[in-house]
N, C-alpha and C. Protein backbone atom coordinates (compact mmCIF):
# COMPACT_ATOMS: atom_id res chain seq x y z
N UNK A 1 7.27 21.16 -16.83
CA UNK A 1 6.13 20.46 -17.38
C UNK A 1 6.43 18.97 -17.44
N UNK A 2 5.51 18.56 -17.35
CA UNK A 2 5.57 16.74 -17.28
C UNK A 2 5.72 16.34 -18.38
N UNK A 3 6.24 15.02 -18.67
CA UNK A 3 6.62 14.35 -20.00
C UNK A 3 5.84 13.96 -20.35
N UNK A 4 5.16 13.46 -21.81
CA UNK A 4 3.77 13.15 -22.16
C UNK A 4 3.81 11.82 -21.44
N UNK A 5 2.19 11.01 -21.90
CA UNK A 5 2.38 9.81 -21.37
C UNK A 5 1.56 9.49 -22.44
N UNK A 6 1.62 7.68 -22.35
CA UNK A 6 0.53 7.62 -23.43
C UNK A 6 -0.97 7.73 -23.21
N UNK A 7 -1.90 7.60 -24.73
CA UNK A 7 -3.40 6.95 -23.70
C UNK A 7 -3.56 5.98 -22.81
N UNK A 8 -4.14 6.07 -21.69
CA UNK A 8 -4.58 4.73 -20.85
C UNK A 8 -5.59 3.77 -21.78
N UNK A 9 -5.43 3.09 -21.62
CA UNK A 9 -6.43 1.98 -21.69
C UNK A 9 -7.98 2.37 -21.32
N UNK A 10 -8.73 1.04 -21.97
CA UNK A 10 -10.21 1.75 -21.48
C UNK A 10 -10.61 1.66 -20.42
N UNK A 11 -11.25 2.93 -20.28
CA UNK A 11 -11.64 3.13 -18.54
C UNK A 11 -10.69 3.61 -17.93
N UNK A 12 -9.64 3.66 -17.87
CA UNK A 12 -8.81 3.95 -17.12
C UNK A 12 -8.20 5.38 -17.37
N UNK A 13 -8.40 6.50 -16.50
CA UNK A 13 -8.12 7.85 -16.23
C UNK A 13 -6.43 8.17 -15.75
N UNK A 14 -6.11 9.52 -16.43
CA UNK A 14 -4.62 9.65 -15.85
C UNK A 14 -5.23 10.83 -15.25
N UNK A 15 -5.30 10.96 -13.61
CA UNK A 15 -6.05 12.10 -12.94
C UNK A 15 -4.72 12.88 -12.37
N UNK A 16 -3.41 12.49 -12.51
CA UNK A 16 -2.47 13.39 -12.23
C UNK A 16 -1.06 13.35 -12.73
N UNK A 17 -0.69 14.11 -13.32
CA UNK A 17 0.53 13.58 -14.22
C UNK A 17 2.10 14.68 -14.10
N UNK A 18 2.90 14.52 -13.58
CA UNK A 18 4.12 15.77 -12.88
C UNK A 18 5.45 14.79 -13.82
N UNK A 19 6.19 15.49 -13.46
CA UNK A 19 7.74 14.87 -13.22
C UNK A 19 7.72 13.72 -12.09
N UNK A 20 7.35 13.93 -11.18
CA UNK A 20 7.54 12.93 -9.81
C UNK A 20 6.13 11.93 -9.69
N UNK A 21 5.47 12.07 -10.39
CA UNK A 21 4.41 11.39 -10.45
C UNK A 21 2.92 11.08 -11.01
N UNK A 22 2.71 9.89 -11.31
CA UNK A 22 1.79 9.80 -12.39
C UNK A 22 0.56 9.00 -11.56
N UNK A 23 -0.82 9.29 -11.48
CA UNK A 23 -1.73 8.57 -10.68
C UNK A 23 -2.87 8.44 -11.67
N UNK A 24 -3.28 7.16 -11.29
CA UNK A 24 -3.78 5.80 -12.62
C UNK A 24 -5.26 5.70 -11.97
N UNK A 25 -6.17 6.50 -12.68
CA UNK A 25 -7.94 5.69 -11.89
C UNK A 25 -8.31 4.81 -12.46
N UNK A 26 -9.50 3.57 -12.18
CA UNK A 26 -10.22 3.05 -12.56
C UNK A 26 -11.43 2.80 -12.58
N UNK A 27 -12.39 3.73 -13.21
CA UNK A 27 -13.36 4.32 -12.76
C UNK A 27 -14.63 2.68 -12.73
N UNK A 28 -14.42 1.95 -13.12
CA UNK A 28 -14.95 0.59 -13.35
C UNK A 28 -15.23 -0.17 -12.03
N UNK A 29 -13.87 -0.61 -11.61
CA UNK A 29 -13.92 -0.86 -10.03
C UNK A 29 -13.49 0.00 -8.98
N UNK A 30 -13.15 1.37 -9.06
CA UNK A 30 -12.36 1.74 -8.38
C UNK A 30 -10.55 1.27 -7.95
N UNK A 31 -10.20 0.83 -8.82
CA UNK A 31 -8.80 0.62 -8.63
C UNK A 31 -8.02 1.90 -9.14
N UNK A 32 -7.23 2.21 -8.44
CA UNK A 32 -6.09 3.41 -8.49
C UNK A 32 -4.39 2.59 -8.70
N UNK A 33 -3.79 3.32 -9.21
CA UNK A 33 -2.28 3.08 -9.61
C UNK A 33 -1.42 4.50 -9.55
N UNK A 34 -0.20 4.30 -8.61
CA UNK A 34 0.56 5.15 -8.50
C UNK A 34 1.56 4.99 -9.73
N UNK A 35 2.43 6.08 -10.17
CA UNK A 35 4.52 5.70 -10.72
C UNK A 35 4.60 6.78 -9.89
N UNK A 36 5.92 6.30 -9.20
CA UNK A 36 6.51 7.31 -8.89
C UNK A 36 8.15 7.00 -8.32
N UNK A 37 8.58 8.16 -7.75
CA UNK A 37 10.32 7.52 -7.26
C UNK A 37 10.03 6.38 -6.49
N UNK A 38 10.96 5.30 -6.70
CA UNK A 38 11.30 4.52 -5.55
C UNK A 38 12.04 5.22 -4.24
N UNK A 39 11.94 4.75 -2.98
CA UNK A 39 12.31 4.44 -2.06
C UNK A 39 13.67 3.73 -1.93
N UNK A 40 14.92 4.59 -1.60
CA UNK A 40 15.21 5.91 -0.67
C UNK A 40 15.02 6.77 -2.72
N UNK A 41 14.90 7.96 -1.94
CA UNK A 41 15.07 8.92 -3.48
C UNK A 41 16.17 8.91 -4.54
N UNK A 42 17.42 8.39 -3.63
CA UNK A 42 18.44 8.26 -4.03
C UNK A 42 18.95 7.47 -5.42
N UNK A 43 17.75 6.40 -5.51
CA UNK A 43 18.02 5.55 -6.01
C UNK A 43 17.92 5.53 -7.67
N UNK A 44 17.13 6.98 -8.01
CA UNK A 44 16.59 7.04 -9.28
C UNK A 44 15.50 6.22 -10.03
N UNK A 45 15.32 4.89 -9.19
CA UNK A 45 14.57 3.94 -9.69
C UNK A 45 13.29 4.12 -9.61
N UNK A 46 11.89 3.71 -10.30
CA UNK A 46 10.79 3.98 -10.06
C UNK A 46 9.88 2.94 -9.84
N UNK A 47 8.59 3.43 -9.22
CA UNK A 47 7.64 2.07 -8.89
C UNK A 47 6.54 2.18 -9.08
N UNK A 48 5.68 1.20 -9.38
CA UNK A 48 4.04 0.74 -9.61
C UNK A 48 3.82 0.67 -8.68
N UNK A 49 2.97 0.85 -8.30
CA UNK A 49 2.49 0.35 -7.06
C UNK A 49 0.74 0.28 -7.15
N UNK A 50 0.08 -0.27 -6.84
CA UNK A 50 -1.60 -0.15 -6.05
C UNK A 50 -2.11 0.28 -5.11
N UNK A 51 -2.87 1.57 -5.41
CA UNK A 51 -3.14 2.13 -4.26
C UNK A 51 -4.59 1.13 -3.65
N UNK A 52 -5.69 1.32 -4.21
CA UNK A 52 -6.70 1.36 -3.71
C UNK A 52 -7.15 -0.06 -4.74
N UNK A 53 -8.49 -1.13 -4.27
CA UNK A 53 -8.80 -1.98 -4.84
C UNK A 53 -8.30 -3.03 -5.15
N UNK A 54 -6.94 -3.56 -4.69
CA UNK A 54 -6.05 -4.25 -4.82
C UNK A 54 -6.28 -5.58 -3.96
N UNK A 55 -6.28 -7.04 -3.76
CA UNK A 55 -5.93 -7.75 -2.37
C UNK A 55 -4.89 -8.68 -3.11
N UNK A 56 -3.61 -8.53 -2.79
CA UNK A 56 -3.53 -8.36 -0.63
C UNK A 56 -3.21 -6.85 -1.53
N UNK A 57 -3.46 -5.60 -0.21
CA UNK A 57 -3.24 -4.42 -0.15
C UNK A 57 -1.89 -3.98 -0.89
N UNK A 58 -1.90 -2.74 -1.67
CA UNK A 58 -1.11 -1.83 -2.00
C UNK A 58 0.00 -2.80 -2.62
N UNK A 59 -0.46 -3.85 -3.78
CA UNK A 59 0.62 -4.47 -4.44
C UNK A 59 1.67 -3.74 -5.45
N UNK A 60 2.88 -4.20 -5.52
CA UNK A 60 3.73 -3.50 -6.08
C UNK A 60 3.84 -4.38 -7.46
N UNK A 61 3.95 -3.53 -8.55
CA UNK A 61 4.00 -3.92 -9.72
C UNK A 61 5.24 -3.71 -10.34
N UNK A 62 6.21 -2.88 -10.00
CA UNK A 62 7.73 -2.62 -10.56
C UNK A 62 8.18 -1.78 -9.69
N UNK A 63 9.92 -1.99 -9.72
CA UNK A 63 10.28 -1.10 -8.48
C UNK A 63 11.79 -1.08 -8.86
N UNK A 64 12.30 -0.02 -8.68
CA UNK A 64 13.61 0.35 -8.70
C UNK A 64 14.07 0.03 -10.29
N UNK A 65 13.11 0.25 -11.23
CA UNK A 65 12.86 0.32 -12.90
C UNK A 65 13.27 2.17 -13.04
N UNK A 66 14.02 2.32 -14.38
CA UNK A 66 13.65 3.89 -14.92
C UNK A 66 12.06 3.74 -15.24
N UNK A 67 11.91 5.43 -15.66
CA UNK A 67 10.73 5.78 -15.97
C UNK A 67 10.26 5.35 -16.42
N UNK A 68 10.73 5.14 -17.56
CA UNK A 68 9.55 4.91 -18.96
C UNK A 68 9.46 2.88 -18.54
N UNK A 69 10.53 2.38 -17.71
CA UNK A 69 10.02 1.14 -17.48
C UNK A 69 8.48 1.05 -17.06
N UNK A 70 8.77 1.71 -15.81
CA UNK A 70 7.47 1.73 -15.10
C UNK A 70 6.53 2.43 -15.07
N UNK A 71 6.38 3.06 -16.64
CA UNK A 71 5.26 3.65 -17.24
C UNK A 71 4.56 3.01 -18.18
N UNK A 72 5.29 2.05 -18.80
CA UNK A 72 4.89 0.21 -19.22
C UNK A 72 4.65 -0.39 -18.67
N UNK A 73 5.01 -0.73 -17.44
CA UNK A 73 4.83 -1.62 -16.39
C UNK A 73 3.47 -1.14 -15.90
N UNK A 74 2.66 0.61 -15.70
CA UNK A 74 1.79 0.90 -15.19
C UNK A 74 0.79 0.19 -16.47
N UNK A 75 0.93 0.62 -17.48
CA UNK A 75 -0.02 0.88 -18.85
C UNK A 75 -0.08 -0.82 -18.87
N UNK A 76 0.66 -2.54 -18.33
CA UNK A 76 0.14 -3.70 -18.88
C UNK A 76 -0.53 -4.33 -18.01
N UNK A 77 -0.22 -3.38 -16.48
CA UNK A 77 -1.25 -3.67 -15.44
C UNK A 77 -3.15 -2.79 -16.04
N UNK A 78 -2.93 -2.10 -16.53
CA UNK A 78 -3.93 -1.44 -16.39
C UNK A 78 -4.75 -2.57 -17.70
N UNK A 79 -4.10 -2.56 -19.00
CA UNK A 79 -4.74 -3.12 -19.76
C UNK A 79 -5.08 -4.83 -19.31
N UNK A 80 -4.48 -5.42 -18.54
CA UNK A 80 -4.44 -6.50 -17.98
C UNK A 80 -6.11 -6.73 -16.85
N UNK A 81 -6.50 -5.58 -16.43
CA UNK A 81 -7.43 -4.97 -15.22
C UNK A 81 -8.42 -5.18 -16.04
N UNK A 82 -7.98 -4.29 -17.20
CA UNK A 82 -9.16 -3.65 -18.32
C UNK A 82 -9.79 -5.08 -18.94
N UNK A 83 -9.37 -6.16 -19.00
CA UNK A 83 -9.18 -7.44 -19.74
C UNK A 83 -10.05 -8.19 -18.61
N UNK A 84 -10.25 -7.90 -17.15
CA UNK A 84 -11.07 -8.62 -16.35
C UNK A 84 -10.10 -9.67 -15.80
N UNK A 85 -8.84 -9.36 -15.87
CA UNK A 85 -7.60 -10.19 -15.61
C UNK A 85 -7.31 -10.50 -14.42
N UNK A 86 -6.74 -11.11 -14.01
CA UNK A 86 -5.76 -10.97 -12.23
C UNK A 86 -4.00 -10.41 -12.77
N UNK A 87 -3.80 -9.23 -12.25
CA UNK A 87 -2.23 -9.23 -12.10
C UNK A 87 -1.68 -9.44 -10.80
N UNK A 88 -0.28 -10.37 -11.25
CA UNK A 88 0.33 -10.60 -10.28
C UNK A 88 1.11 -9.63 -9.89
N UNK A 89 1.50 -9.09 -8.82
CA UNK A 89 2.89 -7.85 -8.31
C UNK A 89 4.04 -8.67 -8.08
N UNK A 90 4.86 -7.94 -7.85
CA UNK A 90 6.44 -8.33 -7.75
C UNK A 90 6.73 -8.38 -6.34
N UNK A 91 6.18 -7.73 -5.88
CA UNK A 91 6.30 -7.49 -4.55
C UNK A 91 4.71 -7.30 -3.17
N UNK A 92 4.12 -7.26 -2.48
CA UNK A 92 3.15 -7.02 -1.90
C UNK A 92 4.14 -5.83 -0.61
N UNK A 93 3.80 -5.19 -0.40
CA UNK A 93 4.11 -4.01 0.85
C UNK A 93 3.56 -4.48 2.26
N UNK A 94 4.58 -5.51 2.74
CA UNK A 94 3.90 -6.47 4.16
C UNK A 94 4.53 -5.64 4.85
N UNK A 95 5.59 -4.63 5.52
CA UNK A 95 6.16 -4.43 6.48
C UNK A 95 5.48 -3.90 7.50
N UNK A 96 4.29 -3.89 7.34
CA UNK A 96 3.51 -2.83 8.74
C UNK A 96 2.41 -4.42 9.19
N UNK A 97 2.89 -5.89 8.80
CA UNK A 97 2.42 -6.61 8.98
C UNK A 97 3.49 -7.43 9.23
N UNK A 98 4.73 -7.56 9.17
CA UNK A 98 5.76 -8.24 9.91
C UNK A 98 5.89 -8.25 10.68
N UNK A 99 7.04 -8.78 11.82
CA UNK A 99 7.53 -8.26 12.58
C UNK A 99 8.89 -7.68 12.30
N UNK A 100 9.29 -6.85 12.90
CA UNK A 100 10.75 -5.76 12.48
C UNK A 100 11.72 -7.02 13.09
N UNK A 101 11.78 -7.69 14.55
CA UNK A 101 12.98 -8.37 14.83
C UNK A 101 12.81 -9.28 14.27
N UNK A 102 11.65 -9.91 13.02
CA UNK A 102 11.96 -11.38 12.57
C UNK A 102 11.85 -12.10 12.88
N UNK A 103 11.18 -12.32 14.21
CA UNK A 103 10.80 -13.49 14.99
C UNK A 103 9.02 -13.50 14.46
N UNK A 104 8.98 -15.24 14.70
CA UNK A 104 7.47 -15.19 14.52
C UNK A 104 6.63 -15.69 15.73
N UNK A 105 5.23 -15.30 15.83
CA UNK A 105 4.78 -15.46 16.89
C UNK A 105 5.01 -17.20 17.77
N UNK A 106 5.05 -17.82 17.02
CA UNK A 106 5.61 -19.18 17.66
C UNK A 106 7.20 -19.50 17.89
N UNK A 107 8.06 -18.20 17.88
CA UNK A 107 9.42 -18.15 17.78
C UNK A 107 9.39 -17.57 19.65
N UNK A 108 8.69 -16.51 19.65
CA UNK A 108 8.58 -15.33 20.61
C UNK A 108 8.16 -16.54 22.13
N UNK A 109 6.84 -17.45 21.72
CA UNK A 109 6.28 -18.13 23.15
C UNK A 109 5.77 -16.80 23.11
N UNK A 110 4.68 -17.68 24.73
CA UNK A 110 3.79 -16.64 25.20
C UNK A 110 4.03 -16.29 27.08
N UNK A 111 5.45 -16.62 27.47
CA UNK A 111 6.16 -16.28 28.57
C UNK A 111 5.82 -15.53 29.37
N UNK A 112 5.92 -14.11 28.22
CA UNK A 112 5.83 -13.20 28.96
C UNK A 112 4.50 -12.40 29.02
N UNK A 113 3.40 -13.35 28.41
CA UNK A 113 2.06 -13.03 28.30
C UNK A 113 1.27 -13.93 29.54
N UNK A 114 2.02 -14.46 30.29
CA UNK A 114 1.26 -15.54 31.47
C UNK A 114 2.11 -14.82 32.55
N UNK A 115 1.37 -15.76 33.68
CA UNK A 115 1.62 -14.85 34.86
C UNK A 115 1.00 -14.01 35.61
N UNK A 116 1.44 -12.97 36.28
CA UNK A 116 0.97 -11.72 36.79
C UNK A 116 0.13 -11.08 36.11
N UNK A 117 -1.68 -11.23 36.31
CA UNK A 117 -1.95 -10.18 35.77
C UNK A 117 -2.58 -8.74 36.29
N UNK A 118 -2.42 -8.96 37.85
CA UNK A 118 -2.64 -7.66 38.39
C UNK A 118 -1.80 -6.56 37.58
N UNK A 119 -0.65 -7.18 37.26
CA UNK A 119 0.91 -5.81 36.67
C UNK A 119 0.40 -5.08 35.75
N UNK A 120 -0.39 -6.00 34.47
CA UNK A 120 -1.03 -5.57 33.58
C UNK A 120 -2.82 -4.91 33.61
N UNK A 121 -3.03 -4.77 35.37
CA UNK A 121 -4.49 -4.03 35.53
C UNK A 121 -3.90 -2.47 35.41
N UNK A 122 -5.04 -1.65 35.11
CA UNK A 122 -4.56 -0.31 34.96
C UNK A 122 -5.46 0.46 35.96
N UNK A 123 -4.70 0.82 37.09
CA UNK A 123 -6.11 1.86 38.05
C UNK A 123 -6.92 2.74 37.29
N UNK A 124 -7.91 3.00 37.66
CA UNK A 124 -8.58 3.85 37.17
C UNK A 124 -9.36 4.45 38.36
N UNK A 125 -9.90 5.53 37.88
CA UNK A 125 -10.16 6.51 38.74
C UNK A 125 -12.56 6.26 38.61
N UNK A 126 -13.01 6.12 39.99
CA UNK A 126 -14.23 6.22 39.87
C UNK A 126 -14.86 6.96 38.92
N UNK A 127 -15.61 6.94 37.57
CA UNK A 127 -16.16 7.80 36.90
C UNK A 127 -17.51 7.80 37.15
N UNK A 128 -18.01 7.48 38.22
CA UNK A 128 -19.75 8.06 38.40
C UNK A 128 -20.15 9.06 38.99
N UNK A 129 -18.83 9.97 39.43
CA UNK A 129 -19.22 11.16 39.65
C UNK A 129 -19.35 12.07 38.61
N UNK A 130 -19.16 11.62 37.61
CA UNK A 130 -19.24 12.65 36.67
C UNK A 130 -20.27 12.05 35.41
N UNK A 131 -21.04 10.63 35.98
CA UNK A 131 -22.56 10.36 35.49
C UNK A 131 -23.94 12.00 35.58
N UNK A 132 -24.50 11.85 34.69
CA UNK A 132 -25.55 12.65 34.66
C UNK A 132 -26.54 11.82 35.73
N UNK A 133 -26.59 12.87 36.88
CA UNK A 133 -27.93 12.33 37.35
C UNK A 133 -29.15 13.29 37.15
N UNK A 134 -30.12 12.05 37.40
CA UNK A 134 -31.56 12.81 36.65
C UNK A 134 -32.66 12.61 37.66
């Protein structure tokens, strides 16, 4: 069985509550809030995070905190929301907006984007035989 938690704040719903995880609604604007393990599992540490309603996307509010940190950390974001507030995160979740080798697009040039562009045509095969004729 899951450990209690406290009341949320107003407006704000606890729609799922485990050992491994606690998920935060906001039925007002639609903003959602995860706790749960940090990333690798190993670590014991836990995280806030923003799911939904957030910009910039899926901000992180605490991370690699024990539990009950970042079950405070969920409950001063929420009352902070509830307040018509802006919270700041600790972190924002850019990696699917980086680049992995670290180079930036004015690091890279555009070299290997000029040139030949027959290399980069792709044959394709006539498709009007397989038009409906009428």
């Amino acid at each position: 069985m899951a450990a209690a938690v406290p009341d949320p704040p107003d407006d704000w719903t606890v729609s799922t509550t485990t050992e491994t995880h606690l998920a935060l609604y906001y039925a007002a604007d639609g903003r959602s809030l995860v706790v749960r393990p940090a990333e690798p599992p190993a670590s014991n540490g836990w995280t806030v995070k923003g799911l939904a309603g957030y910009e910039p996307p899926y901000p992180i509010f605490a991370d690699g905190v024990d539990r009950a940190e970042a079950i405070d950390a969920a409950w001063n974001v929420m009352k902070t929301v509830a307040a018509g507030e802006t919270v700041s995160p600790v972190q924002t979740e850019s990696a699917a907006d980086s680049d992995i080798g670290g180079d930036t697009e004015s690091e890279r040039g555009t070299e290997d984007n000029e040139g030949d562009t027959a290399a980069d045509e792709i044959d394709q095969a006539d498709l009007t035989a397989f038009a409906d004729e009428e």
